[in-house]
Protein backbone atom coordinates (compact mmCIF):
# COMPACT_ATOMS: atom_id res chain seq x y z
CA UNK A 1 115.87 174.22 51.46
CA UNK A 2 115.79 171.42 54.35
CA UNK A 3 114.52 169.11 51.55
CA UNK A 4 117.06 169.86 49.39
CA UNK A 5 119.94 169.23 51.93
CA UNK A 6 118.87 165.59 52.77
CA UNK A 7 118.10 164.77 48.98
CA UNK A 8 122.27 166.09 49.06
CA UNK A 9 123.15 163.86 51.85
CA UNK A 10 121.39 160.41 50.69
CA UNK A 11 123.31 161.05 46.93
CA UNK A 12 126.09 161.19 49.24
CA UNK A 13 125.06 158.15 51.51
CA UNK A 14 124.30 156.23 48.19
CA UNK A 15 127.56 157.10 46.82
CA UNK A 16 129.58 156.35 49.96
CA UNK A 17 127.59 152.96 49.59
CA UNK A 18 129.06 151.98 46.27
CA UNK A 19 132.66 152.99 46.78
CA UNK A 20 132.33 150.95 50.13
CA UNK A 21 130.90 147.86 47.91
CA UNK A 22 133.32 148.46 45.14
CA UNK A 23 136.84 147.80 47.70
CA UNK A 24 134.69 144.69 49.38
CA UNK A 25 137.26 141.78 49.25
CA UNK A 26 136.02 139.10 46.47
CA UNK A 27 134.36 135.86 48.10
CA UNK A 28 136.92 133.23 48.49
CA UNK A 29 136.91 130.82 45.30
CA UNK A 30 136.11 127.18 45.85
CA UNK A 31 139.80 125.03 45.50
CA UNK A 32 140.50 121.48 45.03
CA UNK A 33 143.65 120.36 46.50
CA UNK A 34 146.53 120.01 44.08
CA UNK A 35 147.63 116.52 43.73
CA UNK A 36 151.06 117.70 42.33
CA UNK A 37 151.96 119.37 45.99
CA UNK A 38 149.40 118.06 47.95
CA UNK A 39 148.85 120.45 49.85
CA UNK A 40 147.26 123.79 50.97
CA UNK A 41 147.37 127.23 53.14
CA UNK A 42 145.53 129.96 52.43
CA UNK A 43 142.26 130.63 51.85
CA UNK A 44 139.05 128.98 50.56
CA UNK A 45 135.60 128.81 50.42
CA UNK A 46 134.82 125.11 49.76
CA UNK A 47 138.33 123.00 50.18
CA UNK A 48 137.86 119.50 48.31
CA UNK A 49 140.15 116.87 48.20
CA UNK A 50 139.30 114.54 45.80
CA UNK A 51 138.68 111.02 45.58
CA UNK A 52 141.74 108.75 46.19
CA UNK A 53 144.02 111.81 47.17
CA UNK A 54 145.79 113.34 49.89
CA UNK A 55 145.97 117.10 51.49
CA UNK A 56 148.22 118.18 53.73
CA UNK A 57 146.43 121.25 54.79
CA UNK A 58 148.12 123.81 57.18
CA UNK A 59 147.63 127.34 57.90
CA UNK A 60 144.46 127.88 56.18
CA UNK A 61 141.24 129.26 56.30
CA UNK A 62 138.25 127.32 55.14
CA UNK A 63 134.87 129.78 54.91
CA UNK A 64 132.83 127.23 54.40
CA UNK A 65 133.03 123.16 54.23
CA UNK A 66 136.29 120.91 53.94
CA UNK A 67 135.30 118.10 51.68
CA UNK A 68 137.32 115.02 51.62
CA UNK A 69 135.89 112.87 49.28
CA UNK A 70 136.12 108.58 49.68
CA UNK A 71 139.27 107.24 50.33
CA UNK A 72 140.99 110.02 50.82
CA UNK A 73 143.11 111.62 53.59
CA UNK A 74 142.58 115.24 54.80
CA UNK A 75 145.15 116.40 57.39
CA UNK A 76 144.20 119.63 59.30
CA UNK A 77 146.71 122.14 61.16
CA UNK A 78 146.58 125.05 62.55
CA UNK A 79 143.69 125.95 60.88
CA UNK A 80 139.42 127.10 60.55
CA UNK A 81 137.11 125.91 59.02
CA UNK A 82 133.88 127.81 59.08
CA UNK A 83 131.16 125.59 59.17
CA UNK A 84 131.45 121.35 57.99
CA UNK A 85 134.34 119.16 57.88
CA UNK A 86 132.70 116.49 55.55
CA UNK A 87 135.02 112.76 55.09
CA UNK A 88 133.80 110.65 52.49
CA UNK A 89 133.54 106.86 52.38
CA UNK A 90 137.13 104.95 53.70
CA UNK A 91 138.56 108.55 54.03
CA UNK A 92 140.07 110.25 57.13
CA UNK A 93 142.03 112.32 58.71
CA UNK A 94 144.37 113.97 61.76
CA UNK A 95 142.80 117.30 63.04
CA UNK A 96 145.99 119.17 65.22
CA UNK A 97 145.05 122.78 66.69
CA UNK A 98 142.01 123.47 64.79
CA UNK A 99 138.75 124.77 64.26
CA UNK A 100 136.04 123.55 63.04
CA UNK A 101 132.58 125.76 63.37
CA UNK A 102 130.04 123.19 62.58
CA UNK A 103 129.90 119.69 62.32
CA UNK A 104 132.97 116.63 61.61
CA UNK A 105 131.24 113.77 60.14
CA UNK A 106 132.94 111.16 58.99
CA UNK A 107 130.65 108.12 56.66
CA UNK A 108 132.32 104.99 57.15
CA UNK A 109 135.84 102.68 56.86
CA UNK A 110 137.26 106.02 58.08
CA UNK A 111 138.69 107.78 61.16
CA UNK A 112 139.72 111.04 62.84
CA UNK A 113 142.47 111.83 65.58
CA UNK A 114 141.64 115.42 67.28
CA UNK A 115 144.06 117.06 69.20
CA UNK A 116 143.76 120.37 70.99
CA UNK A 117 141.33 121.17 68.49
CA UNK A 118 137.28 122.54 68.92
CA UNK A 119 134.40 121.06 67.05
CA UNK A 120 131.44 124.00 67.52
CA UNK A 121 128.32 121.68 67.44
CA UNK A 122 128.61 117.37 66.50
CA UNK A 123 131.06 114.74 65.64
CA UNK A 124 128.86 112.09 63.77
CA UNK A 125 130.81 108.68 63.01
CA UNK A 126 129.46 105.56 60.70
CA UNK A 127 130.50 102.28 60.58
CA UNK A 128 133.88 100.94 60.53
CA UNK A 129 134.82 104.32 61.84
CA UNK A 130 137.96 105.02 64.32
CA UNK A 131 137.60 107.74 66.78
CA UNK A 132 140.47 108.86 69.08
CA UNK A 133 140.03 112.30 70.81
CA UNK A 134 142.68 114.19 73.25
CA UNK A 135 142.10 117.41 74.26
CA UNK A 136 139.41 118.92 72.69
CA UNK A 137 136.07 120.05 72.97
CA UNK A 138 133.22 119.59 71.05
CA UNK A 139 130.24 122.03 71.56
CA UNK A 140 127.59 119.51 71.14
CA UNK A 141 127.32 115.68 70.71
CA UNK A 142 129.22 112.96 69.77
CA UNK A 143 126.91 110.12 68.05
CA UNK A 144 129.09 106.82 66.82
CA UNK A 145 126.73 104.27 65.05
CA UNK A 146 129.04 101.10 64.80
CA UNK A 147 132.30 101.80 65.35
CA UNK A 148 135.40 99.95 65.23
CA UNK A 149 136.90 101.65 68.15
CA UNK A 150 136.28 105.28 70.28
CA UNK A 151 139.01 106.74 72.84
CA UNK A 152 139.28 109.49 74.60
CA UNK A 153 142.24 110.96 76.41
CA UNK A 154 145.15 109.74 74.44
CA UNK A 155 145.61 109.29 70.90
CA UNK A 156 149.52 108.33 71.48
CA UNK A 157 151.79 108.62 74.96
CA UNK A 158 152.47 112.22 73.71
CA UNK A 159 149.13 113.37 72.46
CA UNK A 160 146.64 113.58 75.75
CA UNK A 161 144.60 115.79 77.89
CA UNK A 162 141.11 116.24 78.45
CA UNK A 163 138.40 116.11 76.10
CA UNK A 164 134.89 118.27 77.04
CA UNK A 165 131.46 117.38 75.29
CA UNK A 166 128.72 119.73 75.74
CA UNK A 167 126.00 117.38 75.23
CA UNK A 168 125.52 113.83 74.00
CA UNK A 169 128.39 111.07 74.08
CA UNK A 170 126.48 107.86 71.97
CA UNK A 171 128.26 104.84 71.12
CA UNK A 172 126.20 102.06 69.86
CA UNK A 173 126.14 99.02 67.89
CA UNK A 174 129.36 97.15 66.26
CA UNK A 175 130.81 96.87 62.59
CA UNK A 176 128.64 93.60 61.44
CA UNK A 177 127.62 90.14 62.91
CA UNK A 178 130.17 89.26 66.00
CA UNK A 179 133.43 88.59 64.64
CA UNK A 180 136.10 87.11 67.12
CA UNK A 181 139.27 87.65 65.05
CA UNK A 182 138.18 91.50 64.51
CA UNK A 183 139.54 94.34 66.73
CA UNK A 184 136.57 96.30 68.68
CA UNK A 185 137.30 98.24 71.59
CA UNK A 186 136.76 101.66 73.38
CA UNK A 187 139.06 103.24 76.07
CA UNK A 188 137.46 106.22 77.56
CA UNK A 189 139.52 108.46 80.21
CA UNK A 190 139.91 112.39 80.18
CA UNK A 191 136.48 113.02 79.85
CA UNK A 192 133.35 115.21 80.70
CA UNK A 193 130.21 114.66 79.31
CA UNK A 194 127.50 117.24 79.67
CA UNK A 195 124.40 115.24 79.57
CA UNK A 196 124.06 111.60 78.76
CA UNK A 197 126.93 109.26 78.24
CA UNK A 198 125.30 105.96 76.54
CA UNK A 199 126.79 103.02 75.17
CA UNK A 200 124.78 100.37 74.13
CA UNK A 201 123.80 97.25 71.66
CA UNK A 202 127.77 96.60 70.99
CA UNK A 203 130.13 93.61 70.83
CA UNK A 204 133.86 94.03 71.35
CA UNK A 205 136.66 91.64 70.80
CA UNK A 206 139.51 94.15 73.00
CA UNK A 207 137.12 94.90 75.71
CA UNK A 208 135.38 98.07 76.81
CA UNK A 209 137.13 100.35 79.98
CA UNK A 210 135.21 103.52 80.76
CA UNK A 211 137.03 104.86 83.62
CA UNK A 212 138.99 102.27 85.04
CA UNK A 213 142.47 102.16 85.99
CA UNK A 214 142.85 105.98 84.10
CA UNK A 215 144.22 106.82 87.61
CA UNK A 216 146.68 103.94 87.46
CA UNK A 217 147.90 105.04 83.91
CA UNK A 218 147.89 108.35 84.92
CA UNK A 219 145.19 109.52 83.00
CA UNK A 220 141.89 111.79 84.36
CA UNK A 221 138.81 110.46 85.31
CA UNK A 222 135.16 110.57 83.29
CA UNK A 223 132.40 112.67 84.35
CA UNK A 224 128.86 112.33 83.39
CA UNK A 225 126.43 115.36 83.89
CA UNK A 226 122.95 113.47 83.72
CA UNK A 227 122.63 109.57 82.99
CA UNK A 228 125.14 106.89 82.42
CA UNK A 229 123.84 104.20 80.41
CA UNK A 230 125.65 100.87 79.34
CA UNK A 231 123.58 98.52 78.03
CA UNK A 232 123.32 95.20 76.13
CA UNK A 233 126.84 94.99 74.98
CA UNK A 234 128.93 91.83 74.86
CA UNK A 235 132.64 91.15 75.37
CA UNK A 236 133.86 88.11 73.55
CA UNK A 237 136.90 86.12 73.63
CA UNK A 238 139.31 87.86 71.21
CA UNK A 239 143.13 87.65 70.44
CA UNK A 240 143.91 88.64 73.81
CA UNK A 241 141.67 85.81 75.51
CA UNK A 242 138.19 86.33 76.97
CA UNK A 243 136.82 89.92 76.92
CA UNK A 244 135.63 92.25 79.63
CA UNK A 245 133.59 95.30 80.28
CA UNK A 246 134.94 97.83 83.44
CA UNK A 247 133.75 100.61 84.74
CA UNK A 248 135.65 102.10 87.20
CA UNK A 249 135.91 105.73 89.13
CA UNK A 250 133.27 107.41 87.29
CA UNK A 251 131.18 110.48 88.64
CA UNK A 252 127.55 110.34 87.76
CA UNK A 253 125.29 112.99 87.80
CA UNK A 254 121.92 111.69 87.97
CA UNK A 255 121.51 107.78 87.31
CA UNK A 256 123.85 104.73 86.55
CA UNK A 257 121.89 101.80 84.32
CA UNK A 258 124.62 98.88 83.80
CA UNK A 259 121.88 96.13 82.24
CA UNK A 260 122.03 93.27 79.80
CA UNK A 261 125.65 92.81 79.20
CA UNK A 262 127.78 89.97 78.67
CA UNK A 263 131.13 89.32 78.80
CA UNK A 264 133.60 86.17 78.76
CA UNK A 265 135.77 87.70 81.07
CA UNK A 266 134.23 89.63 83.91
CA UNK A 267 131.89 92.83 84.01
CA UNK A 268 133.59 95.28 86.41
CA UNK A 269 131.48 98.29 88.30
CA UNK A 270 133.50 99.66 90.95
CA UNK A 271 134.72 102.60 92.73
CA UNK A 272 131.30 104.85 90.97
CA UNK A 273 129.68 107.95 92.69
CA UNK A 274 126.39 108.07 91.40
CA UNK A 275 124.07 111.26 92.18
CA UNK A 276 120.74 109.35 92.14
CA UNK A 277 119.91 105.06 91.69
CA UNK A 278 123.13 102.86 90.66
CA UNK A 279 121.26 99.91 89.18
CA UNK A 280 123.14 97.00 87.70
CA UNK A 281 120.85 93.75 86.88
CA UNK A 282 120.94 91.21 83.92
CA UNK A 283 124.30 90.79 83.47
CA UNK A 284 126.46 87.86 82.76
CA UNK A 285 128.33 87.02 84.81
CA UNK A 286 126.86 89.54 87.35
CA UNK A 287 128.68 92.61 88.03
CA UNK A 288 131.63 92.43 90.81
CA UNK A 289 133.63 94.25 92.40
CA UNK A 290 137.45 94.59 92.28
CA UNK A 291 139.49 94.74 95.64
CA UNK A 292 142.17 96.35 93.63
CA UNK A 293 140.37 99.14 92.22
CA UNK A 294 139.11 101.46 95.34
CA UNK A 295 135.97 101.07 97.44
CA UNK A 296 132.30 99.89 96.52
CA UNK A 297 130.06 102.29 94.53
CA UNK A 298 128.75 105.51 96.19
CA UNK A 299 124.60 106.09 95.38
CA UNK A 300 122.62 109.12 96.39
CA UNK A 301 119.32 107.10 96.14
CA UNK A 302 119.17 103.30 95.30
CA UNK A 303 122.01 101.04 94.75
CA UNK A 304 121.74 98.06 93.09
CA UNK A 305 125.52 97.70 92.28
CA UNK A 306 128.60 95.52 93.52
């Protein structure tokens, strides 16, 4: 009799089972943007705009990847994406109170603006690429391999506020051989880096300023949990006359390393508070200080800076 019953209930289980399968909501289908409207809300599994389009895409839910294939523009609002926003060659896009659960990679000859938005683990950036970033977060790193610009803290005088990387912030290298009549530059203010900030092996026409004179502009300062690394890049004379390379009011968790840089303007280090050695050697002209832009730098350990 007891076997009976629970050969009664498992029928029942398996039955319960298969009505419970049978109301499941389908999968999401895969969509390609229209190119009549241009647009989408809604929901998707894979969202692909294709090649030498546009999607204005707003209110939607994206299970899976967004897919923006080369030269093409993907605009993303108030939406998710579950897992990869992938931009194709010469393709971009503005990301505006959004999620995006994995990675946003862009190729090359492409850029993203991210605004109060998340990124859950990298932002990975080719050449040619234009980042600007205002407050966000991205869970992991940021990695940009020869850029033609990266900012943080303001995309425009309305769009700013801080951005937070978990891990990793890596610059390095520059779109080609030197080129003074080309516009490469990074602004960096409103930022917190978890780990390692490094920017390295790169030539800029517009200068580099990582921290300085965000007070005076009224933007926040940049934090760097471990090592600060700035290395080997060069400054040349562009259309605003001879470039330099400042870094300015930045807290340092473990070690500053300013070595190997040149610059036809000056190479600024100033007003830094470094946990453990400040070392700044190699440079060209050799690093100064700026009366105008707070006191000497602060090291726990060693300092070998202005």
């Amino acid at each position: 009799m007891i076997k009976a019953v629970f050969a009664m209930a498992a029928v029942a289980a398996s039955a319960l089972l298969v009505a419970a399968n049978g109301s499941a909501s389908p999968p999401a289908p895969n969509v390609t943007c229209s190119q009549l409207t241009q647009t989408f809300s809604g929901t998707a599994h894979d969202l692909t705009v294709p090649a030498n389009g546009y999607c204005d895409i707003e209110n939607a839910t994206i299970t899976h990847d967004l897919i923006v294939q080369h030269d093409s523009g993907g605009d993303l609002t108030n939406s998710t994406v579950g897992h990869d926003a992938l931009y194709g060659d010469g393709s971009g896009g503005g990301i505006t109170n959004s999620t995006i659960g994995g990675d946003l990679r862009l190729t090359s000859d492409g850029g993203a603006d991210l605004f109060e938005s998340a990124i859950g683990h990298d932002v990975i950036a080719g050449i040619h690429t234009e980042l600007h970033f205002a407050a966000s977060q991205i869970g992991h790193d940021v990695i940009a391999n020869q850029p033609d610009t990266v900012q943080t803290g303001a995309n425009d005088p309305t769009d700013v506020g801080h951005v937070q990387v978990g891990n990793d912030f890596i610059v390095k290298g520059s779109p080609g051989p030197p080129d003074p009549g080309a516009f490469v530059f990074d602004g960096m203010c409103d930022l917190s880096v978890g780990q390692d900030l490094r920017i390295t092996d790169r030539w800029v026409t517009l200068g580099i300023g990582l921290g300085d004179n965000c007070a005076f502009n009224g933007r926040g300062p940049v934090t760097v949990g471990r090592d600060l690394v700035f290395s080997r890049n060069q400054a040349l004379t562009g259309f605003f006359g001879p470039g330099e390379l400042e870094l300015g009011g930045v807290t340092v968790g473990r070690n500053l390393t300013v070595t190997g840089n040149s610059a036809t303007g000056l190479i600024e280090v100033a007003d830094n508070t470094v946990a453990g050695d400040a070392t700044c050697r190699d440079n060209s002209p050799a690093a100064s200080f700026d009366v105008f832009d707070g006191p000497n730098n602060i090291a726990g350990k060693n300092n070998g800076c202005p």
